[in-house]
Protein backbone atom coordinates (compact mmCIF):
# COMPACT_ATOMS: atom_id res chain seq x y z
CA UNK A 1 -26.78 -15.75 -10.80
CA UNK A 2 -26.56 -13.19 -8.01
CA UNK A 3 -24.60 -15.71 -6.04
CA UNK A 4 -22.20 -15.89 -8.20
CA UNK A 5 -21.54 -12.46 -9.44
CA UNK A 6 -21.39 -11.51 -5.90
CA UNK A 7 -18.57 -14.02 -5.08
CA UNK A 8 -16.70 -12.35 -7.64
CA UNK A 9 -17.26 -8.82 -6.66
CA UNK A 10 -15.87 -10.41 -3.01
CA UNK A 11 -12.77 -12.08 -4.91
CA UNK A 12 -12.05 -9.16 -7.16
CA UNK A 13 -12.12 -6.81 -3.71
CA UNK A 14 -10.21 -9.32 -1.74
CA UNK A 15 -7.11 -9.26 -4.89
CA UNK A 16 -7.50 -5.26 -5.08
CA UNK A 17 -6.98 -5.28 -1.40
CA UNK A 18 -3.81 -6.93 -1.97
CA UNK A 19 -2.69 -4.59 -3.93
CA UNK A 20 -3.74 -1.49 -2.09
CA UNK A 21 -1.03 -2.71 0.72
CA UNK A 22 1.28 -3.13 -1.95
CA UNK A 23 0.89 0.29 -3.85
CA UNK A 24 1.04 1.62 -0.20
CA UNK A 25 4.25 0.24 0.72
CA UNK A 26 5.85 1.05 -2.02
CA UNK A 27 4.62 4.75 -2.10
CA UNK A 28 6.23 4.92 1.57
CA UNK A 29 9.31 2.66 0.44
CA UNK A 30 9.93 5.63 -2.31
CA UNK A 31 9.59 8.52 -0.33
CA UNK A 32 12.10 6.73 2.45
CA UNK A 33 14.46 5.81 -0.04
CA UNK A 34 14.67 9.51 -1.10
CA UNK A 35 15.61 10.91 1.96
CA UNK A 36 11.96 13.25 2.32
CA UNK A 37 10.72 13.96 5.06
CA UNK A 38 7.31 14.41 4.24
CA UNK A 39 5.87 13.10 0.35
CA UNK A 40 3.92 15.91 -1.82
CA UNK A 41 0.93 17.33 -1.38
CA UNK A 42 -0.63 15.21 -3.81
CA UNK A 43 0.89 12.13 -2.30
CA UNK A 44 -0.06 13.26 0.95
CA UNK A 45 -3.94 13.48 -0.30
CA UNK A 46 -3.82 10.13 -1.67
CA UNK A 47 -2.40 8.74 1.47
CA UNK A 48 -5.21 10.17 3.35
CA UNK A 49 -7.78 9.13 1.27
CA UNK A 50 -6.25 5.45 1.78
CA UNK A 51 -6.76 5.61 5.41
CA UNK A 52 -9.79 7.28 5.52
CA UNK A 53 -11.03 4.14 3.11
CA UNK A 54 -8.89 1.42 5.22
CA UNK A 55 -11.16 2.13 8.26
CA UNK A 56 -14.73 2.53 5.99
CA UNK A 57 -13.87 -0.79 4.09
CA UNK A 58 -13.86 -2.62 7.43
CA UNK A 59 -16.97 -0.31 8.44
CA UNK A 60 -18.75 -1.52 5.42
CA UNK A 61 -17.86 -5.25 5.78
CA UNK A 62 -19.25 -5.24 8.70
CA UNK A 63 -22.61 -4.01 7.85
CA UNK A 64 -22.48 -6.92 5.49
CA UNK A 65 -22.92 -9.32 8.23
CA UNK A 66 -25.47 -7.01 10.22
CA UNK A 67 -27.61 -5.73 7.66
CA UNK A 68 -30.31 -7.89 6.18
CA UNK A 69 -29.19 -9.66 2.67
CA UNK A 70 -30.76 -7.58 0.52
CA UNK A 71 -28.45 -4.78 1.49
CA UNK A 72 -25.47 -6.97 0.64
CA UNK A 73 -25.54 -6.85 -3.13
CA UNK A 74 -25.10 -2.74 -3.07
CA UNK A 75 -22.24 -3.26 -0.41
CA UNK A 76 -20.38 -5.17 -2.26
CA UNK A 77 -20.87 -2.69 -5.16
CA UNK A 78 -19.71 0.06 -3.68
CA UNK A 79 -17.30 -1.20 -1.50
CA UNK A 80 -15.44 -2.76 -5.06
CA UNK A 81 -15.88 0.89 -6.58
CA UNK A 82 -14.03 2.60 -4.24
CA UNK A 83 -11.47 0.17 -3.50
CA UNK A 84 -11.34 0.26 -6.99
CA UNK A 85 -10.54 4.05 -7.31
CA UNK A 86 -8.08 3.69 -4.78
CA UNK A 87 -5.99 1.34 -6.41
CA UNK A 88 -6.02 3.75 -9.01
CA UNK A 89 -4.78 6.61 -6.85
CA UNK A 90 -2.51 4.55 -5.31
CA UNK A 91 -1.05 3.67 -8.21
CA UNK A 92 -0.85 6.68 -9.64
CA UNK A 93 0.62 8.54 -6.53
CA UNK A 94 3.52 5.79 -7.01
CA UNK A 95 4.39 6.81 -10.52
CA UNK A 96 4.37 10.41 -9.98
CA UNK A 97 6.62 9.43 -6.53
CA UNK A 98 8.81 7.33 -8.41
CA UNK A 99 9.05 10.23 -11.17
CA UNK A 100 9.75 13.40 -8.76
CA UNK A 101 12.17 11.27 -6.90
CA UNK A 102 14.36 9.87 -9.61
């Protein structure tokens, strides 16, 4: 049972990454098209977080692999919740960008 709900906590992660490089790019596309040269401060934030989380998602996934398996389980967790929020930041920062730059 734990095998198997923590190959889908790895395949729902793997999907939201997916997405997080498209909500991304299309943040950036929008501010580009609009002829900014720098997005809101709001945006801004939200971009940060993204890279701050880009480098700790590869920090944690590598800890998978060192750290005994017991560890693994609440890894996976977490890793899923925040790549979780930041989808949802993401997603939102695209909407508002999309709105302010209309």
């Amino acid at each position: 049972m734990e095998t198997a709900f923590l190959f889908t906590l790895t395949t729902i992660f793997i999907i939201e990454s997916v997405f997080e490089v498209r909500y991304y790019a299309q943040v950036r596309t929008i501010f580009l098209r609009s002829g900014r040269a720098a997005p809101t401060k709001r945006v801004s934030r939200i971009i940060k977080v993204e890279n701050m989380w880009s480098w700790g998602s590869w920090i944690f996934l590598i800890l998978m692999f060192i750290l005994p398996e017991r560890f693994t389980f609440l890894l996976i967790c977490i890793i899923t919740l925040i790549e979780t929020w930041v989808i949802y930041e993401l997603r939102n920062a695209r909407n508002y960008a999309e709105k302010i730059n209309k």
